[in-house]
N, C-alpha and C. Protein backbone atom coordinates (compact mmCIF):
# COMPACT_ATOMS: atom_id res chain seq x y z
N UNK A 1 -64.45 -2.02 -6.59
CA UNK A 1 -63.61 -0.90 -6.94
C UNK A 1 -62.34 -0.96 -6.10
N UNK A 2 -61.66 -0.85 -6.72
CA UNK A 2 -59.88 -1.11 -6.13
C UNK A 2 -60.02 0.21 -5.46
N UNK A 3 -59.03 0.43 -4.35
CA UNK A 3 -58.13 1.76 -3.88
C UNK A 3 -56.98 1.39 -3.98
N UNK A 4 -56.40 2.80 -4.33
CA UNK A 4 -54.53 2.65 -4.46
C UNK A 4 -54.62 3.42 -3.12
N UNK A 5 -53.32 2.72 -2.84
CA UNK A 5 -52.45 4.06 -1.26
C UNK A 5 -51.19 4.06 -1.34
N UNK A 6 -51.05 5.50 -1.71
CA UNK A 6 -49.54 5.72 -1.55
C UNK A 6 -48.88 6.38 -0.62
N UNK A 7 -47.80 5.44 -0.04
CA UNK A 7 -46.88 5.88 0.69
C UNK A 7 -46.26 7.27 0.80
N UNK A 8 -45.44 7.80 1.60
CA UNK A 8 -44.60 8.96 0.95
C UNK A 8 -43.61 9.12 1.95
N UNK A 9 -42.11 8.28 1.73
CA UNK A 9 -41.15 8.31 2.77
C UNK A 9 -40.16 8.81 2.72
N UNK A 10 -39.88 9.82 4.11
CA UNK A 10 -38.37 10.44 3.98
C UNK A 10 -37.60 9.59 3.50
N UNK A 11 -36.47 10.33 2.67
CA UNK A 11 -35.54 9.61 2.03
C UNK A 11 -34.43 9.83 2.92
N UNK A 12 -33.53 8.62 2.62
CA UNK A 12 -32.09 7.92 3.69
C UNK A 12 -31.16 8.99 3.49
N UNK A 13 -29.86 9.30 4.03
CA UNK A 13 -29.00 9.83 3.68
C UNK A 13 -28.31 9.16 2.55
N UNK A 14 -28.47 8.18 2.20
CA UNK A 14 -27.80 7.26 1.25
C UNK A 14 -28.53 7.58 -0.18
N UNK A 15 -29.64 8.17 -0.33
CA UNK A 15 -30.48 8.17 -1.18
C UNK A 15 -29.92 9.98 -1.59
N UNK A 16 -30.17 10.85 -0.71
CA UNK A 16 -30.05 11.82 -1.08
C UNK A 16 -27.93 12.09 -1.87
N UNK A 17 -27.23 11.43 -1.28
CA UNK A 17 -25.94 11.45 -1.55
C UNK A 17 -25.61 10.56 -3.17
N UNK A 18 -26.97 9.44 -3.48
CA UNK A 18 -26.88 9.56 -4.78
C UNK A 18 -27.38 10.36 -5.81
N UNK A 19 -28.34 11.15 -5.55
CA UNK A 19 -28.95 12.53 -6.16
C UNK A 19 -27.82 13.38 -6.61
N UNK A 20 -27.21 13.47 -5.43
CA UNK A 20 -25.63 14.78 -5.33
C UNK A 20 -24.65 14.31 -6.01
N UNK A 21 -24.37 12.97 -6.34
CA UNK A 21 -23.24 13.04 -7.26
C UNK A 21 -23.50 12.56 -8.97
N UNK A 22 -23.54 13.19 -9.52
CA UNK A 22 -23.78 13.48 -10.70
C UNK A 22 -22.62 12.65 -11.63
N UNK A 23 -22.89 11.79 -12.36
CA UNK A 23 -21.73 10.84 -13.12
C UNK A 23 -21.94 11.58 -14.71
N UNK A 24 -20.77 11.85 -15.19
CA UNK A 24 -20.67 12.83 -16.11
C UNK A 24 -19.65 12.69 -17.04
N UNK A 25 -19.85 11.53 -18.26
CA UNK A 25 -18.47 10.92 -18.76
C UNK A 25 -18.28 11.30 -20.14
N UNK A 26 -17.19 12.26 -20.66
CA UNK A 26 -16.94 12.82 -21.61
C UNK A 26 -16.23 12.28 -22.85
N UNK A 27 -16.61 12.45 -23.51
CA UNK A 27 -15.67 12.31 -25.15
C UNK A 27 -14.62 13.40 -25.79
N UNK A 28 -13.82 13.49 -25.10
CA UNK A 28 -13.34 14.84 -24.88
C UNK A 28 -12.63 15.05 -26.69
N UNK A 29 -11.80 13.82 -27.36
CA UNK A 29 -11.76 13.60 -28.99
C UNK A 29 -12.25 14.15 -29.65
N UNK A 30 -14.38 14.10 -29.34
CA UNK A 30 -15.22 13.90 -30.44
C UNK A 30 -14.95 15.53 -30.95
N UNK A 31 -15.14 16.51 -30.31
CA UNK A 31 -15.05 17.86 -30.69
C UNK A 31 -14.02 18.03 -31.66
N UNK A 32 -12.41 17.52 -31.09
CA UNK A 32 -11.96 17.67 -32.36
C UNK A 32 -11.45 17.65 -33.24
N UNK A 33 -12.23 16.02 -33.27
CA UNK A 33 -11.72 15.47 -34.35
C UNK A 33 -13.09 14.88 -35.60
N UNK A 34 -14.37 15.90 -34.87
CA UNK A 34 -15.85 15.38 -35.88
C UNK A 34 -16.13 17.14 -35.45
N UNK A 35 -17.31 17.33 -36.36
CA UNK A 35 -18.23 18.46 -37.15
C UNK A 35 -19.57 17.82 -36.53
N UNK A 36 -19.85 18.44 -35.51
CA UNK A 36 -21.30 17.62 -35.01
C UNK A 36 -22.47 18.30 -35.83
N UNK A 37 -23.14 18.03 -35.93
CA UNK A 37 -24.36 18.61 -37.13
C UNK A 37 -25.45 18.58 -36.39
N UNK A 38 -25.85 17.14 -35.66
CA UNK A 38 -27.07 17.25 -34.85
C UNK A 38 -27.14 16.31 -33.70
N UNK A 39 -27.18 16.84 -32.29
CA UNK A 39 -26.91 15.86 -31.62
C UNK A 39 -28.83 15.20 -31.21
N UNK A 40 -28.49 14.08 -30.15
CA UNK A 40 -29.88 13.15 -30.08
C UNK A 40 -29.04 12.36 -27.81
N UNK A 41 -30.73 12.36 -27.83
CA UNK A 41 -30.30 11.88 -26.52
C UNK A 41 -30.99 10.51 -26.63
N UNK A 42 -30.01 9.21 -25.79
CA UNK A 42 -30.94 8.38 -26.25
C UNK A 42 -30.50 7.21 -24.73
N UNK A 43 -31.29 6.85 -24.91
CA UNK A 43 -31.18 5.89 -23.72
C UNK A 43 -30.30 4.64 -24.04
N UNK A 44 -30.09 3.39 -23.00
CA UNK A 44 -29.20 2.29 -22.91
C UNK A 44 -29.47 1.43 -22.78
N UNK A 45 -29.19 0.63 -22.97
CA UNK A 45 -29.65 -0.94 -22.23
C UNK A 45 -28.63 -1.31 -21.52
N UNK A 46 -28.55 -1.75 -20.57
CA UNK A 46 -27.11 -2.22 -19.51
C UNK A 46 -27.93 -3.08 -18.50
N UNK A 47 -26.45 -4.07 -18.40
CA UNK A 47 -26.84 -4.86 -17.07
C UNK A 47 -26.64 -4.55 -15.63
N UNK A 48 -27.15 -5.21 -14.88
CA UNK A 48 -27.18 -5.23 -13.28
C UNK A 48 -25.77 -4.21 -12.93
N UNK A 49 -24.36 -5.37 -13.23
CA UNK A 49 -23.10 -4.78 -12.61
C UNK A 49 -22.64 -3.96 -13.89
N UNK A 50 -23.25 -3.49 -15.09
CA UNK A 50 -22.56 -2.29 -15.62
C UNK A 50 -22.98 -1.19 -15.27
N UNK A 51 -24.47 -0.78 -14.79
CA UNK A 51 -24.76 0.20 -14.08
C UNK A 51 -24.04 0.44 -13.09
N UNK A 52 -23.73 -0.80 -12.21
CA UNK A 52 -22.97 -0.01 -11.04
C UNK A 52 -21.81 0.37 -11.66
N UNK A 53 -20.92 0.04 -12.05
CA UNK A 53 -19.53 0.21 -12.83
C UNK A 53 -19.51 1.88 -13.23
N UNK A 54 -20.72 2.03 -14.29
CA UNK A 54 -21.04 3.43 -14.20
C UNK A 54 -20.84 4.27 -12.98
N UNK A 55 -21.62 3.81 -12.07
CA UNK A 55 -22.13 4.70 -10.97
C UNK A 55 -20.83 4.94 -10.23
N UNK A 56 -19.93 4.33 -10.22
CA UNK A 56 -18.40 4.35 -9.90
C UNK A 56 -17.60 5.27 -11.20
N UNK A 57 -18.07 5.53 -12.05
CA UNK A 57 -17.47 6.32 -13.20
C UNK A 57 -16.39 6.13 -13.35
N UNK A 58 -16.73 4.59 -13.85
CA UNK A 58 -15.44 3.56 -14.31
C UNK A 58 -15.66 2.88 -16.01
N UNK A 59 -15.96 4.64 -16.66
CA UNK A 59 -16.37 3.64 -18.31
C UNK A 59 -15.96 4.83 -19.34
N UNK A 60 -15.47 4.38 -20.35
CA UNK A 60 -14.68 5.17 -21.36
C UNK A 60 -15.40 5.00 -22.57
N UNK A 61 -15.56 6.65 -23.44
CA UNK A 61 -16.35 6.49 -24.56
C UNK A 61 -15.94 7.21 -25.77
N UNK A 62 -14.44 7.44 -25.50
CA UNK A 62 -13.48 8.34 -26.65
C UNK A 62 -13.84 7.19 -27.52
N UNK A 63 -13.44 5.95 -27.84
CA UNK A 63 -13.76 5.24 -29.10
C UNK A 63 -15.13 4.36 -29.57
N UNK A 64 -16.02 5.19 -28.69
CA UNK A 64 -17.23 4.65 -29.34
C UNK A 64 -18.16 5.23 -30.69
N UNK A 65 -18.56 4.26 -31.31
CA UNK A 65 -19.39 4.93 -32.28
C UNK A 65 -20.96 4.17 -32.24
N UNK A 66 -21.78 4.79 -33.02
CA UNK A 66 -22.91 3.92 -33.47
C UNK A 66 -23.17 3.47 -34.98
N UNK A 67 -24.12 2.43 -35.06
CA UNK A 67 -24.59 1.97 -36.00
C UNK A 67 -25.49 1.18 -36.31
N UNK A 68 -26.35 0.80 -37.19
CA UNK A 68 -27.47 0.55 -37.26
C UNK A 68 -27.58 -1.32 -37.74
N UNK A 69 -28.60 -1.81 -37.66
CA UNK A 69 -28.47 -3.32 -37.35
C UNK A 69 -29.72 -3.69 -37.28
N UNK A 70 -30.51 -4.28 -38.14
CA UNK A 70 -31.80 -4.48 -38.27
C UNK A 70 -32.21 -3.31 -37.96
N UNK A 71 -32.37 -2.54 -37.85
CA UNK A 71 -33.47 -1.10 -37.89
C UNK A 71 -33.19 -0.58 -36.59
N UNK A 72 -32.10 -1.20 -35.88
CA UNK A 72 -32.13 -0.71 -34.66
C UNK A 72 -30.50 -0.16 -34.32
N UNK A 73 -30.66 1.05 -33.42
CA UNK A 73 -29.22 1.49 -33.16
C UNK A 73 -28.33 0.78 -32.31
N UNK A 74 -27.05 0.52 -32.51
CA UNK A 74 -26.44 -0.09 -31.50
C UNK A 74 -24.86 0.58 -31.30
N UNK A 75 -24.12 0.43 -30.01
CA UNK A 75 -23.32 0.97 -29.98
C UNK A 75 -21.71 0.42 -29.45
N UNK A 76 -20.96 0.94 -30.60
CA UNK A 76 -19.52 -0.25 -30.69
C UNK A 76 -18.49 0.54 -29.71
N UNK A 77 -17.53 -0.10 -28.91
CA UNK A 77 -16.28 0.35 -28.60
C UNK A 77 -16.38 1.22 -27.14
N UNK A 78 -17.47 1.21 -26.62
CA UNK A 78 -17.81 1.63 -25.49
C UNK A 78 -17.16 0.94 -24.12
N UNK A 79 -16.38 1.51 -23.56
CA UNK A 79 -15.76 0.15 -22.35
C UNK A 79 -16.37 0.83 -21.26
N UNK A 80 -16.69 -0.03 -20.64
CA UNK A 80 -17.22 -0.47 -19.53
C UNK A 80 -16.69 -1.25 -18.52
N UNK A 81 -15.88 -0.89 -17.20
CA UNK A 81 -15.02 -1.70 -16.95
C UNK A 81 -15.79 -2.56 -15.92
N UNK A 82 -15.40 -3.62 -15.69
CA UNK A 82 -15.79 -5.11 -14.94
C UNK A 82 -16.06 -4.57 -13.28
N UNK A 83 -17.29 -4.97 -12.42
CA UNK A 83 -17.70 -4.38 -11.53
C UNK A 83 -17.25 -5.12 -10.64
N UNK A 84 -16.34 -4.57 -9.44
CA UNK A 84 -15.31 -4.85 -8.88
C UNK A 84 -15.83 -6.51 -7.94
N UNK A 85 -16.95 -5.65 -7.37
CA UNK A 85 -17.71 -7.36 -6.57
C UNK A 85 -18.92 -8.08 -7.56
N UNK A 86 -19.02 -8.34 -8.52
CA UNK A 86 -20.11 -8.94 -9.24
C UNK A 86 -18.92 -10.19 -9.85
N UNK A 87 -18.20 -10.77 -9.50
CA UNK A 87 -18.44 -12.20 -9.50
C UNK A 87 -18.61 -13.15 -10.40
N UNK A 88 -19.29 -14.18 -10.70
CA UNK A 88 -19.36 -14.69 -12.00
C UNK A 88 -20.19 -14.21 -12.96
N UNK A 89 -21.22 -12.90 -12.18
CA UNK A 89 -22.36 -12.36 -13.08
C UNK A 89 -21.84 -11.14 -14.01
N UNK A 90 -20.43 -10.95 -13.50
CA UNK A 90 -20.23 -9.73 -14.64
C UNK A 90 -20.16 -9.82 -15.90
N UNK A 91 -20.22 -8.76 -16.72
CA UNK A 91 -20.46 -8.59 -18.04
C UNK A 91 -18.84 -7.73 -18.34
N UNK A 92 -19.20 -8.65 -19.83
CA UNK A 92 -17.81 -8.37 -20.52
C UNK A 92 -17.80 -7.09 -20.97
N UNK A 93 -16.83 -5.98 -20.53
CA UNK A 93 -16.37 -4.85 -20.50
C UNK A 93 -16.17 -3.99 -22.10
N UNK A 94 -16.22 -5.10 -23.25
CA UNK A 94 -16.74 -4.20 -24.43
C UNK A 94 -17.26 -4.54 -25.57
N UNK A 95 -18.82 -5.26 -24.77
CA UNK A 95 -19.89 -5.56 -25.91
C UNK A 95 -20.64 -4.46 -26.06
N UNK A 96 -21.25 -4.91 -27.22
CA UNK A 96 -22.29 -4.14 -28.24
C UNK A 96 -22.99 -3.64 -27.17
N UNK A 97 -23.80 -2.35 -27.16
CA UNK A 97 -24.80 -1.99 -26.39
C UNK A 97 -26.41 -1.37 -27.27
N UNK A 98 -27.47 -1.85 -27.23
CA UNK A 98 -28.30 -1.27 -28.04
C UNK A 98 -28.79 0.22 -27.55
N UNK A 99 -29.01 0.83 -28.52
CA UNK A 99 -29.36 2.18 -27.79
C UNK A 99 -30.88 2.74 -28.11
N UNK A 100 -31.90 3.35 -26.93
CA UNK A 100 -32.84 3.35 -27.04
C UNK A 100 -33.34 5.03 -27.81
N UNK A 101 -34.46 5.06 -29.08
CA UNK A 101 -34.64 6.22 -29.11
C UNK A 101 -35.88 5.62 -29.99
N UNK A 102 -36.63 7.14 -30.12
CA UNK A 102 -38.16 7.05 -30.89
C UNK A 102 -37.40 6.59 -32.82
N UNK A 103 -39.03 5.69 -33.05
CA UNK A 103 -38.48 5.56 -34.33
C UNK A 103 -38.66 6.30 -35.42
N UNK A 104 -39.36 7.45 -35.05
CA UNK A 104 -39.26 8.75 -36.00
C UNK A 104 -37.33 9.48 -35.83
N UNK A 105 -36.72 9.43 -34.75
CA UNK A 105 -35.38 9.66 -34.77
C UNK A 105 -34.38 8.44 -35.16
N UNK A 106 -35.06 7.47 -35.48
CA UNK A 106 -34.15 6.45 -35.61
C UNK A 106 -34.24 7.06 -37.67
N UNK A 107 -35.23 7.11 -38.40
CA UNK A 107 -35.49 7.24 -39.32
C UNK A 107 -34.81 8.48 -39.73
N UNK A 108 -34.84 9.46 -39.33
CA UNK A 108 -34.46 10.54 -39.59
C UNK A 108 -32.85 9.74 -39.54
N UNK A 109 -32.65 9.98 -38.46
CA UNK A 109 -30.89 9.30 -38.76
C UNK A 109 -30.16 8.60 -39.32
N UNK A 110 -31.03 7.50 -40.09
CA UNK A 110 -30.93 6.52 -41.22
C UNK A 110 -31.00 7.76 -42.57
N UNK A 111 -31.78 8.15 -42.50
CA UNK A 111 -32.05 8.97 -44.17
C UNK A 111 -30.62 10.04 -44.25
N UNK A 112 -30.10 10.60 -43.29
CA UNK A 112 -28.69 11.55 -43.18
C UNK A 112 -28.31 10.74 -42.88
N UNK A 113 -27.86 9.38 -42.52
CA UNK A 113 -26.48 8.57 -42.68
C UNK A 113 -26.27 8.64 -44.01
N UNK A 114 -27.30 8.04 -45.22
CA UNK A 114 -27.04 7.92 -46.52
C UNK A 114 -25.60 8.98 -46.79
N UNK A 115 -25.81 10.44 -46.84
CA UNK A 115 -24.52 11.18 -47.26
C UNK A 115 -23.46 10.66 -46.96
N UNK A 116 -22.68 11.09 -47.69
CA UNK A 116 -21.17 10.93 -47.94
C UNK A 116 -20.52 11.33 -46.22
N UNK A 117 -19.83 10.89 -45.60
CA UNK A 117 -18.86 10.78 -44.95
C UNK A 117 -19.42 11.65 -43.34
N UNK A 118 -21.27 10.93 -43.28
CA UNK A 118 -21.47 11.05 -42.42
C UNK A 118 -21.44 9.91 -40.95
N UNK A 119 -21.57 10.07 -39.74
CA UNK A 119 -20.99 8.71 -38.91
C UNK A 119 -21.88 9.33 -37.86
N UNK A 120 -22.23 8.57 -36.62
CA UNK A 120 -22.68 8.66 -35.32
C UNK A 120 -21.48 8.74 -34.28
N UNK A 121 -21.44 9.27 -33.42
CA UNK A 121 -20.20 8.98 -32.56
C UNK A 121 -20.96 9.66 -31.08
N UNK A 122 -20.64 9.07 -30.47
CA UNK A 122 -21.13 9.10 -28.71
C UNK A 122 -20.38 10.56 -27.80
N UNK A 123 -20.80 11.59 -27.13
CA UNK A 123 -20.74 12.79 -26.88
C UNK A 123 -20.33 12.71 -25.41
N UNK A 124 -21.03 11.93 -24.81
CA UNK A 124 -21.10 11.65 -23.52
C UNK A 124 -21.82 10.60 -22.73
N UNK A 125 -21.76 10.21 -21.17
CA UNK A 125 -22.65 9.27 -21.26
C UNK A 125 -22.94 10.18 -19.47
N UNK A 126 -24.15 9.53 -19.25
CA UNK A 126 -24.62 10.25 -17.60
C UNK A 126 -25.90 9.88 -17.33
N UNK A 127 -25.80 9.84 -15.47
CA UNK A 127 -26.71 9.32 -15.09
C UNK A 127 -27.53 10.38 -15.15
N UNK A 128 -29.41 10.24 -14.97
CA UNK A 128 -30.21 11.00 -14.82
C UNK A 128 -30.33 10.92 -13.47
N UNK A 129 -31.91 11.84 -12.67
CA UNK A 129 -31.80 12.09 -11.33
C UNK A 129 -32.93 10.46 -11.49
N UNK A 130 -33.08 10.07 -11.72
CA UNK A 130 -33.89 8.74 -11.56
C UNK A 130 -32.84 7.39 -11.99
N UNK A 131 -31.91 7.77 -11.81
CA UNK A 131 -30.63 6.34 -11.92
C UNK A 131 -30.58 6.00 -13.06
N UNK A 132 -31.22 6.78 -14.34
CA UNK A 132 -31.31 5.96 -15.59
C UNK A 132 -29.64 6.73 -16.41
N UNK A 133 -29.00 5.55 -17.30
CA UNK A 133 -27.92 5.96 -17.76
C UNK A 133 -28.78 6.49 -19.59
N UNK A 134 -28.26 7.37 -19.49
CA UNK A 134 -28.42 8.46 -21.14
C UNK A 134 -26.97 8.21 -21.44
N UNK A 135 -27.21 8.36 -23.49
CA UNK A 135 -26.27 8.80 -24.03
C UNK A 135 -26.39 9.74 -25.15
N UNK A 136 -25.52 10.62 -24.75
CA UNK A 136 -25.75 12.05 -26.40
C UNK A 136 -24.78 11.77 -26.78
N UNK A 137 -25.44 11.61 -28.29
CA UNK A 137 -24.85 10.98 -29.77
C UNK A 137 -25.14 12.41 -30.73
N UNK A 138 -24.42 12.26 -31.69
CA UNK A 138 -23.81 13.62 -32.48
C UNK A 138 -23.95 12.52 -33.79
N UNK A 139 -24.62 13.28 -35.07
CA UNK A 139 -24.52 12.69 -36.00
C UNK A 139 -23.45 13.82 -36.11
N UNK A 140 -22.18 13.46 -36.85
CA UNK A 140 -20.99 13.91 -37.30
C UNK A 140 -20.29 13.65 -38.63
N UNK A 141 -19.80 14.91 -38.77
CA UNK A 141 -18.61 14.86 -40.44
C UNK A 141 -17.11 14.72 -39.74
N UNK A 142 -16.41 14.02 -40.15
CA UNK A 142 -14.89 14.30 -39.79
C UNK A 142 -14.00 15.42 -40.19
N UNK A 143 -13.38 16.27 -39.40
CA UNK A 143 -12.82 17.18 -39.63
C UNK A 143 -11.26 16.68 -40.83
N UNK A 144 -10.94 17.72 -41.77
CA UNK A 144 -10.00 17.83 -42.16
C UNK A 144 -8.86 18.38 -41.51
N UNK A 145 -7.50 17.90 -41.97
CA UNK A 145 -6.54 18.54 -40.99
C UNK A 145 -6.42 19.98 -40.95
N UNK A 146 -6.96 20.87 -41.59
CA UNK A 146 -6.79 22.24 -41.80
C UNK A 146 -7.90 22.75 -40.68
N UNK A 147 -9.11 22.18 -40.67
CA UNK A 147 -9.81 22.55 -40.36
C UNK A 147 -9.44 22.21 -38.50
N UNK A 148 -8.88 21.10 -38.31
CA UNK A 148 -8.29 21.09 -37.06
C UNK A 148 -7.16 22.62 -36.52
N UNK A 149 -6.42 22.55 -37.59
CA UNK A 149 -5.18 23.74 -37.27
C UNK A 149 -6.05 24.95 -36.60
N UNK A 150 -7.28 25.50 -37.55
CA UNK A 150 -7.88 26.69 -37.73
C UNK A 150 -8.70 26.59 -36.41
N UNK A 151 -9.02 25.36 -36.01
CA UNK A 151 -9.59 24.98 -34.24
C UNK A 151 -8.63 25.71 -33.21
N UNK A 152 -7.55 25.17 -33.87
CA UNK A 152 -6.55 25.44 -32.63
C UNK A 152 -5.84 26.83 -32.23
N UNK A 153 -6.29 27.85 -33.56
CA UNK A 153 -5.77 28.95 -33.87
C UNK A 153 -6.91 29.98 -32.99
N UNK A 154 -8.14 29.46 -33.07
CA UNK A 154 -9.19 30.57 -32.63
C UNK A 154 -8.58 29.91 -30.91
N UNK A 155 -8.63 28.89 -30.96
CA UNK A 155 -8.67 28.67 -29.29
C UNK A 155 -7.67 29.29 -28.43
N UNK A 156 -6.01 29.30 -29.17
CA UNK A 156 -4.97 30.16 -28.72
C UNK A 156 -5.15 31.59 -28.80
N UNK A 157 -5.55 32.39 -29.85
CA UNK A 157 -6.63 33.26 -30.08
C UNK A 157 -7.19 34.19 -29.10
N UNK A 158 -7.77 33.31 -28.77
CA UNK A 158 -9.34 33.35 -27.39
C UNK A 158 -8.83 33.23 -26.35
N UNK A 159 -7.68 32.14 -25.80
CA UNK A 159 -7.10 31.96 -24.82
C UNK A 159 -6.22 33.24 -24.33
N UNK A 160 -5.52 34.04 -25.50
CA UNK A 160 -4.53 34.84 -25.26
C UNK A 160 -5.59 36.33 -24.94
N UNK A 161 -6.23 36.33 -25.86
CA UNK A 161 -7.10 37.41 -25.51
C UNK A 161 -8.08 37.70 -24.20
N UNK A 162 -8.33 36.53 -23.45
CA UNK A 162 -9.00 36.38 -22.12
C UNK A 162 -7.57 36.85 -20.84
N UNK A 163 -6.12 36.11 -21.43
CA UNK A 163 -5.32 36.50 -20.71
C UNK A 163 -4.95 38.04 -20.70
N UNK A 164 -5.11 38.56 -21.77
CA UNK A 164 -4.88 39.88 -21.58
C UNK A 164 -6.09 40.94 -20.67
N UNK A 165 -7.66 40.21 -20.87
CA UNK A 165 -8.42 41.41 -20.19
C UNK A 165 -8.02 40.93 -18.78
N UNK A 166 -7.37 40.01 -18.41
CA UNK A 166 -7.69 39.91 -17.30
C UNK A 166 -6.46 40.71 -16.15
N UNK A 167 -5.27 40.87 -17.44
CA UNK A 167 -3.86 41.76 -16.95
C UNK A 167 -4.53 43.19 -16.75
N UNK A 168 -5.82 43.56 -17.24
CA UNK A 168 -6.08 45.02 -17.22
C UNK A 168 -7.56 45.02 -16.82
């Protein structure tokens, strides 16, 4: 009969200071310029020096989208910039990335791609408290230009009306 023994060690100051900073990378576009309908969280695949690259919150995801490829999701236009000391092992700053999710959500997202002038597009990207990089993806409609104006009307709107409770 085996025994397990587990350890249990204070953690470094180095350990707790990556807990505390939170990497948090926005699509600031997608809002509005897509109709999000349903968003999905899904995991990454990345190498050695693109994680760190991340962890430096050195990666841009205004022009990424997804799409599907043998049955599996993958994700275009994502940059990732080159990790400053990795050397001959770095990875090229804007390949394909596959993206991880259950295949009951992969299915579902295939059956609503079918409609008319629906698309995937990337929301954000961030580390978890266990170093793992997530990405929330938005199945999305593209906004019409009217429907942009009428964005911009509630927001000035809203904006002017917050400025006023705050004069009184």
């Amino acid at each position: 009969m085996k025994k397990y023994y587990f350890c249990l060690a204070e953690t470094t100051g180095k350990d707790n200071e990556m807990a505390e900073k939170n990497i948090y990378i926005k699509n600031k576009k997608a809002s509005f310029e897509y109709e999000t309908l349903q968003t999905y969280t899904a995991g990454i695949v990345l190498t050695g020096t693109e994680i760190k690259s991340i962890r430096d919150g050195k990666a841009n995801v205004t022009e990424a989208f997804c799409y599907f490829h043998n049955g599996e999701l993958w994700c275009k236009g994502m940059h990732i910039s080159e990790y400053s000391y990795g050397s001959y092992n770095n990875h090229t700053p804007d390949r394909e990335r596959k993206l991880l999710l259950n295949r009951r959500e992969l299915n579902k997202m295939v059956e609503k791609l079918k409609d008319k002038g629906i698309t995937i597009i990337v929301l954000s990207m961030y580390l978890t408290q266990r170093g793992w990089a997530k990405v929330d993806i938005a199945l999305a409609r593209g906004k019409k230009q009217f429907d942009k104006r009428e964005d911009m009307k509630e927001r000035d709107a809203k904006r002017d009306m917050d400025r006023a409770k705050r004069r009184y």
